[in-house]
C-alpha atoms as a PDB file:
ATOM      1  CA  UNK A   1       0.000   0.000   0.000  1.00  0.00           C
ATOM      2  CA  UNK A   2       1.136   3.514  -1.043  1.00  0.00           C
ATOM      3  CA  UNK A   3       1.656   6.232   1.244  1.00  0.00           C
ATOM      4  CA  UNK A   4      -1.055   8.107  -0.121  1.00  0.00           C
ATOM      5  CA  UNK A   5      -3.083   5.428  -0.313  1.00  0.00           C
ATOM      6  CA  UNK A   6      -2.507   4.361   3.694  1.00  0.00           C
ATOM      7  CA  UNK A   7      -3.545   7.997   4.462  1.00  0.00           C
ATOM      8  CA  UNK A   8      -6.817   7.590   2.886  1.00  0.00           C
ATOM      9  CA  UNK A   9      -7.746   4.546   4.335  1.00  0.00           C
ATOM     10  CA  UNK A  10      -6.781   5.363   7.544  1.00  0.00           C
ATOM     11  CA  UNK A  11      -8.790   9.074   7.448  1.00  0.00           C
ATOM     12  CA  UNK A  12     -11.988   6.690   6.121  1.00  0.00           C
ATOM     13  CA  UNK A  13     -11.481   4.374   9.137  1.00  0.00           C
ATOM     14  CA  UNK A  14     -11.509   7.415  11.846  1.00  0.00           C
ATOM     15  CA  UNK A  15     -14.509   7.853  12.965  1.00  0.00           C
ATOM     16  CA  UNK A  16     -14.466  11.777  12.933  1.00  0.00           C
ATOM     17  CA  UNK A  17     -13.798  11.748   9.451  1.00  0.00           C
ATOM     18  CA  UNK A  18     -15.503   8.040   8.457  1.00  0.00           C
ATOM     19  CA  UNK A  19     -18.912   9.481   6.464  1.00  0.00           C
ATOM     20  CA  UNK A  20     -17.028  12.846   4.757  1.00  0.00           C
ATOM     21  CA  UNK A  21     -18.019  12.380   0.815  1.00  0.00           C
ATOM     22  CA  UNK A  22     -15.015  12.017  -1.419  1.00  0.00           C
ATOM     23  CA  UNK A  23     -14.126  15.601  -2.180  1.00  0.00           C
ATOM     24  CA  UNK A  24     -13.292  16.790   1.639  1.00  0.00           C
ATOM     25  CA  UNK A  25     -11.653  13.288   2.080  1.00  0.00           C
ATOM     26  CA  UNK A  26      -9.474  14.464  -0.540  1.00  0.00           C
ATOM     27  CA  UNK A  27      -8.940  17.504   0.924  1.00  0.00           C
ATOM     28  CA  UNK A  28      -7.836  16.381   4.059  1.00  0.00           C
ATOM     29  CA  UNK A  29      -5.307  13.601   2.551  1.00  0.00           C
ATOM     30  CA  UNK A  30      -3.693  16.349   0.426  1.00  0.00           C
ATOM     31  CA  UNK A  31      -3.093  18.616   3.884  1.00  0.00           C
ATOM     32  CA  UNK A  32      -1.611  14.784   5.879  1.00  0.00           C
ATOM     33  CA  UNK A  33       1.491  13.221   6.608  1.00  0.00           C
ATOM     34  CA  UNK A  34       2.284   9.939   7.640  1.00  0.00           C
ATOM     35  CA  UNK A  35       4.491   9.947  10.280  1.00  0.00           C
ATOM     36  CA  UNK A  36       6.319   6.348  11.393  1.00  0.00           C
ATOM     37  CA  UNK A  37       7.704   6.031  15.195  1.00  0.00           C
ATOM     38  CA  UNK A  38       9.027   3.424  17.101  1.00  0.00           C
ATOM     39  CA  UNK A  39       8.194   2.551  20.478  1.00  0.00           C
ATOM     40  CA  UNK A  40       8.469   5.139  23.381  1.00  0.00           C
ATOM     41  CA  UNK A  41       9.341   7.807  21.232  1.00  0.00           C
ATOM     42  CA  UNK A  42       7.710  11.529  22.614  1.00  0.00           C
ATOM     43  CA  UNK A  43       5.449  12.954  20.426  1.00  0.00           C
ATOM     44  CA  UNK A  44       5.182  15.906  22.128  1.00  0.00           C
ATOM     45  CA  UNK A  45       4.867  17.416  25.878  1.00  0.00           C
ATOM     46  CA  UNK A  46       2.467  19.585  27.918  1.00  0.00           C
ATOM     47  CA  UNK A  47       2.745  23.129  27.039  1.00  0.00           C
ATOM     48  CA  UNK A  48       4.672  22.686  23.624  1.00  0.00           C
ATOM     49  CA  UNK A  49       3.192  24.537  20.808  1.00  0.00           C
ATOM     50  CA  UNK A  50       0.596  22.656  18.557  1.00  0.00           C
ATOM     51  CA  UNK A  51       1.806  22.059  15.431  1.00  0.00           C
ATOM     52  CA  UNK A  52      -1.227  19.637  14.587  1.00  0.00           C
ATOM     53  CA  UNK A  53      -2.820  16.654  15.683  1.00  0.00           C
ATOM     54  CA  UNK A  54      -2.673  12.781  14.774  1.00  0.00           C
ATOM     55  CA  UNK A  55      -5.105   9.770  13.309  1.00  0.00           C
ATOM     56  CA  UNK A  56      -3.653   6.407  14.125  1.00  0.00           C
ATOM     57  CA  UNK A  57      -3.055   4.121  11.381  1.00  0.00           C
ATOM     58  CA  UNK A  58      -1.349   1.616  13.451  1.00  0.00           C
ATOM     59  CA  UNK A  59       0.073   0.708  17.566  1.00  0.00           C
ATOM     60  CA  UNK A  60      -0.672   2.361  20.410  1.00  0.00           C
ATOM     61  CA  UNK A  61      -0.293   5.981  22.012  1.00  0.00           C
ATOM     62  CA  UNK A  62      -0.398   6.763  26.105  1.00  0.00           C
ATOM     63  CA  UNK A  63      -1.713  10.720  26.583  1.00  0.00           C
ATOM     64  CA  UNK A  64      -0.295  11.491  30.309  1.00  0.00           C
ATOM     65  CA  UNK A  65       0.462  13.853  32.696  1.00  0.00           C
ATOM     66  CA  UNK A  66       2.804  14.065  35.085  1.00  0.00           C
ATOM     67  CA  UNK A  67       2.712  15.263  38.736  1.00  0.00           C
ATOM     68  CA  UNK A  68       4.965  17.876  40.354  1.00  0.00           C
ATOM     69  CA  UNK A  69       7.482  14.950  41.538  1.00  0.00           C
ATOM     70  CA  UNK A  70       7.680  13.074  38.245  1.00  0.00           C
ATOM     71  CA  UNK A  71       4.940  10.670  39.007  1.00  0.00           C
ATOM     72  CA  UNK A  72       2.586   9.356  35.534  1.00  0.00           C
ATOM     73  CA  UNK A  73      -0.961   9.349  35.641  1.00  0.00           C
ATOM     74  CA  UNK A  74      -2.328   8.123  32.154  1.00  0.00           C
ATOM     75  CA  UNK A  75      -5.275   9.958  30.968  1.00  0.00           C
ATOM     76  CA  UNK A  76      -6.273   7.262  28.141  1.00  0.00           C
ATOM     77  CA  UNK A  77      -4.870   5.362  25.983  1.00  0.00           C
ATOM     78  CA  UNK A  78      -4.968   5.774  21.943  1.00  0.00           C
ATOM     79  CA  UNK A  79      -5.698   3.170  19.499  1.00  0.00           C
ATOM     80  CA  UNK A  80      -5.953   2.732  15.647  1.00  0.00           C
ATOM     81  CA  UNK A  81      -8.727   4.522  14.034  1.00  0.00           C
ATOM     82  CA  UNK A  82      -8.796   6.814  16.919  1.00  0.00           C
ATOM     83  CA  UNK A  83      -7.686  10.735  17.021  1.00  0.00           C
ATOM     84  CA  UNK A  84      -5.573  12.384  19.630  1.00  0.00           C
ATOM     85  CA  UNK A  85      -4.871  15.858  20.488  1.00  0.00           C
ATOM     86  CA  UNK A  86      -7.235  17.678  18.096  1.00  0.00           C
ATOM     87  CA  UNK A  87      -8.857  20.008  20.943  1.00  0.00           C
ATOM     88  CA  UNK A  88      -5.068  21.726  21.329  1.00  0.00           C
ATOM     89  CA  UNK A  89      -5.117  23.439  17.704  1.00  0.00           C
ATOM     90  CA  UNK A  90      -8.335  25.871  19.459  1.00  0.00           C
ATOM     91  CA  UNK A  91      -7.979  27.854  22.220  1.00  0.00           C
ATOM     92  CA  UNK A  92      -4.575  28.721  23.523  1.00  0.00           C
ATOM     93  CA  UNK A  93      -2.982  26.394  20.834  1.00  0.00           C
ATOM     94  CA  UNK A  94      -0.732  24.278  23.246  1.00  0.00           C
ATOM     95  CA  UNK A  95      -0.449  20.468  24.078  1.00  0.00           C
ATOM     96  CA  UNK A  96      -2.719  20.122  27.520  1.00  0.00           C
ATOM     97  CA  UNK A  97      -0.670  16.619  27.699  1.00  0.00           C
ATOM     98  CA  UNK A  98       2.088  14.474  26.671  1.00  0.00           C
ATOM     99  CA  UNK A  99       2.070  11.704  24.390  1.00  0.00           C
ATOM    100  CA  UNK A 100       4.360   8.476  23.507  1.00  0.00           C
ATOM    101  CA  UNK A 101       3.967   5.704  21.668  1.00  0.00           C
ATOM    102  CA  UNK A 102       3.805   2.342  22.971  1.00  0.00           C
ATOM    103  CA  UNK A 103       4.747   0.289  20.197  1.00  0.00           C
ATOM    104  CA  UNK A 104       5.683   0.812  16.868  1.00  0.00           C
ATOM    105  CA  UNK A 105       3.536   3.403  15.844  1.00  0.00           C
ATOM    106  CA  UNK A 106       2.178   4.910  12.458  1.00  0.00           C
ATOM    107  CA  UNK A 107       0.588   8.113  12.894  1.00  0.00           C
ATOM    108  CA  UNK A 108      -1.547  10.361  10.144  1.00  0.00           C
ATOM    109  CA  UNK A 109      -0.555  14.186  10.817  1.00  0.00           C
ATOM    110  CA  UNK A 110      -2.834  16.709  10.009  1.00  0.00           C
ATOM    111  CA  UNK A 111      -1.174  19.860  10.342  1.00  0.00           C
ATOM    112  CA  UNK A 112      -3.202  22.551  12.258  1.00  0.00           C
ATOM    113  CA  UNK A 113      -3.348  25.811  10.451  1.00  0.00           C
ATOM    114  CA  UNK A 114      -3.926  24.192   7.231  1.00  0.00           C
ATOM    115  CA  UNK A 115      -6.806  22.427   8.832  1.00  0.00           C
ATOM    116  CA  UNK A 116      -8.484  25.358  10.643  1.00  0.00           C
ATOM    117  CA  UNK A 117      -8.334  27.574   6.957  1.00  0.00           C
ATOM    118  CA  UNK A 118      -9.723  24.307   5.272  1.00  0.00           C
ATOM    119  CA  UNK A 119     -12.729  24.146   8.387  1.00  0.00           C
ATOM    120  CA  UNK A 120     -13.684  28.062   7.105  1.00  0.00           C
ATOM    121  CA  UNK A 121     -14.138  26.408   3.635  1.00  0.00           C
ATOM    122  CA  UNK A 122     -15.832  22.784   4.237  1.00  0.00           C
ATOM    123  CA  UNK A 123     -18.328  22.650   6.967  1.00  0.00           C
ATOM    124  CA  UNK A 124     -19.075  18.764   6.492  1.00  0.00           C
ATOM    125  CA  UNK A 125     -15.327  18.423   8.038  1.00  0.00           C
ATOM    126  CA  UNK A 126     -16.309  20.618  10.595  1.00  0.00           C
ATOM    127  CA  UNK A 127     -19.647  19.340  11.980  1.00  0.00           C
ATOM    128  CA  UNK A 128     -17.724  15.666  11.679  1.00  0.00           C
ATOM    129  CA  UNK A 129     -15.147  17.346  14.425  1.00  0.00           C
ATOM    130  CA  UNK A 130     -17.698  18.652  16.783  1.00  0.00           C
ATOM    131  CA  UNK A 131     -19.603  15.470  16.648  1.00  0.00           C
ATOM    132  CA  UNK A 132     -15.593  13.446  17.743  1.00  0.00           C
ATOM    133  CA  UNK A 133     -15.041  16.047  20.117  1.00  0.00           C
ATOM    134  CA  UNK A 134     -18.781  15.476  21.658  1.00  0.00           C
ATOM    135  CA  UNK A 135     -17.723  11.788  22.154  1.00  0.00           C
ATOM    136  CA  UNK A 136     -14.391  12.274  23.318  1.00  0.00           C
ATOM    137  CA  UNK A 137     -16.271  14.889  25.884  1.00  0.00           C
ATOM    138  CA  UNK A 138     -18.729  11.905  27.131  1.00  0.00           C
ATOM    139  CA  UNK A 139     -15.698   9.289  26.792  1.00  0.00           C
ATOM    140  CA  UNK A 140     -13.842  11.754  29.827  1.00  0.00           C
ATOM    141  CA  UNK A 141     -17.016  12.633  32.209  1.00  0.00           C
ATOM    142  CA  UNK A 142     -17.438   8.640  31.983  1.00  0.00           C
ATOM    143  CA  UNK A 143     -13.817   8.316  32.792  1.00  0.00           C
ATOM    144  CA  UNK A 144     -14.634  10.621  35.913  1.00  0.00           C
ATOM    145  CA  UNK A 145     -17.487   9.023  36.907  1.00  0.00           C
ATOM    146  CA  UNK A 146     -15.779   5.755  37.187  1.00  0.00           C
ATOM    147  CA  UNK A 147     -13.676   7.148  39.222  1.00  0.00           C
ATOM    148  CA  UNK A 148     -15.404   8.752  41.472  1.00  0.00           C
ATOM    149  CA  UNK A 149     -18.245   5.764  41.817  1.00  0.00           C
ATOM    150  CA  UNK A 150     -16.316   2.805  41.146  1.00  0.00           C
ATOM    151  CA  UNK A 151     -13.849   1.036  42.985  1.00  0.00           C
ATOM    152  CA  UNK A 152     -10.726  -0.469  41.146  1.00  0.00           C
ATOM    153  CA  UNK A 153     -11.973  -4.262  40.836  1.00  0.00           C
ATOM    154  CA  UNK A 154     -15.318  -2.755  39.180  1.00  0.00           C
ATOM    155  CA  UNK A 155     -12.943  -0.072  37.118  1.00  0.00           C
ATOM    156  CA  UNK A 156     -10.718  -3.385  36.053  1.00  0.00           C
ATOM    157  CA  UNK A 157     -13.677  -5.375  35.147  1.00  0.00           C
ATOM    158  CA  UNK A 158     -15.067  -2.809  32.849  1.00  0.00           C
ATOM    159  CA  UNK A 159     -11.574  -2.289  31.019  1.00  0.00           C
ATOM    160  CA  UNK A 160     -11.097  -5.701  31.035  1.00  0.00           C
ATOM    161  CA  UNK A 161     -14.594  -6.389  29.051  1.00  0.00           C
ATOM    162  CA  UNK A 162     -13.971  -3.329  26.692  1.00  0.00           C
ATOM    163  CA  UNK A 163     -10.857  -5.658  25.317  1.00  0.00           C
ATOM    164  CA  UNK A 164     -11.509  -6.769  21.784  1.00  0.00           C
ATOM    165  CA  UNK A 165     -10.894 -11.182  21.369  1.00  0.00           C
ATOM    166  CA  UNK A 166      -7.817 -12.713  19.558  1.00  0.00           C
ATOM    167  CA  UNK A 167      -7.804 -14.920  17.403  1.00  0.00           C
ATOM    168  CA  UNK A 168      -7.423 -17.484  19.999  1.00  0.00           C
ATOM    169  CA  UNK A 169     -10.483 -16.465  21.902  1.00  0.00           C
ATOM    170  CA  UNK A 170      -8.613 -15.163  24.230  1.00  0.00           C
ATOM    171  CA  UNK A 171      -7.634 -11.497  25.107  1.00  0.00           C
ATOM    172  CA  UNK A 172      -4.361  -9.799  25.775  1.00  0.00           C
ATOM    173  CA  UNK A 173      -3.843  -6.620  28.128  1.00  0.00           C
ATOM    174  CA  UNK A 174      -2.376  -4.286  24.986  1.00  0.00           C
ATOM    175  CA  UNK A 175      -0.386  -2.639  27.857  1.00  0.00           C
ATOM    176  CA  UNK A 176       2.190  -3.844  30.847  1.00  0.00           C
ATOM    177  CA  UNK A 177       0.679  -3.604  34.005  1.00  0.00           C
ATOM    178  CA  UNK A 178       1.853  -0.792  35.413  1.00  0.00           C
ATOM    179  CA  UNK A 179       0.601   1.106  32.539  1.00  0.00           C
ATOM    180  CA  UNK A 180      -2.478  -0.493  33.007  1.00  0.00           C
ATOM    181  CA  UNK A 181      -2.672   0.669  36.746  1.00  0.00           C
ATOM    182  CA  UNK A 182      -2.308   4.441  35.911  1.00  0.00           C
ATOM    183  CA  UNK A 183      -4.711   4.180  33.130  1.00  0.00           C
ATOM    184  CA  UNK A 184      -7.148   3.296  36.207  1.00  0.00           C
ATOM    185  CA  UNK A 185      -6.005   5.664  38.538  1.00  0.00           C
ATOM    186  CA  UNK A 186      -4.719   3.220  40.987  1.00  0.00           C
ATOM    187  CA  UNK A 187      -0.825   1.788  41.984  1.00  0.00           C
ATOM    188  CA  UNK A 188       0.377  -1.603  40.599  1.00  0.00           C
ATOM    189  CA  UNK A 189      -0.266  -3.650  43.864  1.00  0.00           C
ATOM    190  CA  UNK A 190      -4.139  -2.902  44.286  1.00  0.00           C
ATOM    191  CA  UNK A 191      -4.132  -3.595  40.135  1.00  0.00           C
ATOM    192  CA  UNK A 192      -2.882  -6.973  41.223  1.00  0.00           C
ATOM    193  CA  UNK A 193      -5.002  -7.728  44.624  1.00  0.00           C
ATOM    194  CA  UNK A 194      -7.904  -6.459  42.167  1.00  0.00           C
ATOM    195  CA  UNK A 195      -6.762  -9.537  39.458  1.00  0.00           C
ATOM    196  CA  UNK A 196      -5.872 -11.761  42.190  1.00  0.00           C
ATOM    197  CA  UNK A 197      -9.646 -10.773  43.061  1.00  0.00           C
ATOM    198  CA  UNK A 198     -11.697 -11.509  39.820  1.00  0.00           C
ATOM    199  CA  UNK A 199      -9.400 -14.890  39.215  1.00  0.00           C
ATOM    200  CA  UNK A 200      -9.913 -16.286  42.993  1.00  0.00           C
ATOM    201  CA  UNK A 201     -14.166 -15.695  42.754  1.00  0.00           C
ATOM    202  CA  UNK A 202     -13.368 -17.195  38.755  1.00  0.00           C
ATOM    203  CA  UNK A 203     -14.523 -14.442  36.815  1.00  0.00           C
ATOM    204  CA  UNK A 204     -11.184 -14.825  34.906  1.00  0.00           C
ATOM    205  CA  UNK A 205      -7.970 -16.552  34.445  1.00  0.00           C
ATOM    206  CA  UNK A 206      -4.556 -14.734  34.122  1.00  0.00           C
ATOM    207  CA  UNK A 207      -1.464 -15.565  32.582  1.00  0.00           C
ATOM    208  CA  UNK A 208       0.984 -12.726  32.132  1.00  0.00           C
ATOM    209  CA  UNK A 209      -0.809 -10.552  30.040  1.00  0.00           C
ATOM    210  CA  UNK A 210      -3.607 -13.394  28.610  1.00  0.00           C
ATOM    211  CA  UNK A 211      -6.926 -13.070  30.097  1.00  0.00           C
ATOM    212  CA  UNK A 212      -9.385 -15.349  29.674  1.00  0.00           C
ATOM    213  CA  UNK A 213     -12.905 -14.451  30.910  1.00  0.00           C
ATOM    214  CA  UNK A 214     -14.592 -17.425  32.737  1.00  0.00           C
ATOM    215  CA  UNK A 215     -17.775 -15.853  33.309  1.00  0.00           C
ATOM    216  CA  UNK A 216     -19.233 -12.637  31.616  1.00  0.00           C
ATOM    217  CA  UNK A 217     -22.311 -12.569  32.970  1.00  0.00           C
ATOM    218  CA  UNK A 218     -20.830 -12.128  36.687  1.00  0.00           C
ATOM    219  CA  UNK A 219     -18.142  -9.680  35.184  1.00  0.00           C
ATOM    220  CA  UNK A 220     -20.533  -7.443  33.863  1.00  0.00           C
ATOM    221  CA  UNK A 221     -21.934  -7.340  37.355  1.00  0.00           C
ATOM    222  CA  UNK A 222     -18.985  -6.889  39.147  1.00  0.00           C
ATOM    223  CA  UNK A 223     -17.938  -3.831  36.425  1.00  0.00           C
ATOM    224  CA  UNK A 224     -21.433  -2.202  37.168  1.00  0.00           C
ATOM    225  CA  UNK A 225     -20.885  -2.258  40.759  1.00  0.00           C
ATOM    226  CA  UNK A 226     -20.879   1.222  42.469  1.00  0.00           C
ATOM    227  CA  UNK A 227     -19.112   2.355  45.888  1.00  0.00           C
END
């Protein structure tokens, strides 16, 4: 697959930009880039000056902050198909985050002024942004709620059922633990008291990063769970 042609197909698979007809589609690939990374490399920081934001085509991207003493705290986690900092081109124009790539990583960049001058001309692209920002809006009040309401083994259970199968019918934690643990606001030893938890009342099984989920039914109870 051509460059060109991986840009395309990775704009049509975003969900922002999925049901744009074929015109602002081709609009959009003429202002992107396709950017390859390999793991762990810093996209860019809190505060830096945004230069655009990202579609990705492929791998996986953490968006975290970091406390006064250095400590992580993951916000979410970025998959393919998915967008990532689009809100920092508006308003004060800077990164509200930092972002690194997990794994080997291939990235669509969209460049912001470009995009905001293309906006003034096409507003399909632009009612297709509000509606991804809307969801990415709901997607961080539920994040909050869970937190607030929901205590880590309920938090765990509801990540753990958001996991799409392999191949093998079973699933795979896409991230090590620890990652895993600041994703859901907690440390790495309640993350494990909290597996040790679903696998010992056999809602699971756990085997480094496999999971195998024993019973659904009870998981989905467990996940709904509220303090």
């Amino acid at each position: 697959m051509s460059t060109s042609e991986k840009i395309k197909e990775t704009l049509k698979c975003c969900r922002m930009f999925a049901s744009l007809p074929d015109t602002d589609l081709g609009s959009l690939c003429a202002l992107a880039k396709l950017h390859k990374e390999e793991r762990s490399t810093l996209l860019f920081s809190e505060g830096e000056d945004a230069a655009g934001f990202y579609v990705v085509a492929s791998g996986r991207v953490k968006i975290y902050k970091l406390s006064a003493d250095g400590k992580e705290r993951i916000l979410h986690i970025v998959h393919g198909g998915d967008t990532f900092a689009e809100a920092a081109i508006f308003g004060d124009g800077r990164y509200p985050a930092f972002a690194e790539t997990l794994s080997p990583t291939e990235l669509v960049f969209l460049p912001g002024r470009e995009f905001l001058d293309l906006l003034h001309s096409r507003s399909s692209i632009a009612i297709n942004m509000i509606a991804g920002l809307s969801q990415f809006l709901r997607q961080f009040a539920h994040q909050i709620e869970e937190l607030t309401f929901k205590d880590v083994p309920a938090r765990l259970a509801g990540y753990l059922l958001s996991l799409k199968i392999d191949p093998d019918g079973s699933y795979k934690l896409p991230v090590s633990k620890s990652q895993l643990a600041s994703n859901l606001g907690t440390v790495g030893e309640t993350l494990s008291r909290s597996l040790r938890k679903l696998a010992d009342e056999e809602l699971i099984r756990v085997d480094g990063k496999n999971i195998d989920i024993l019973d659904r039914d009870l998981l989905e109870e467990m996940a709904e769970k509220t303090i």
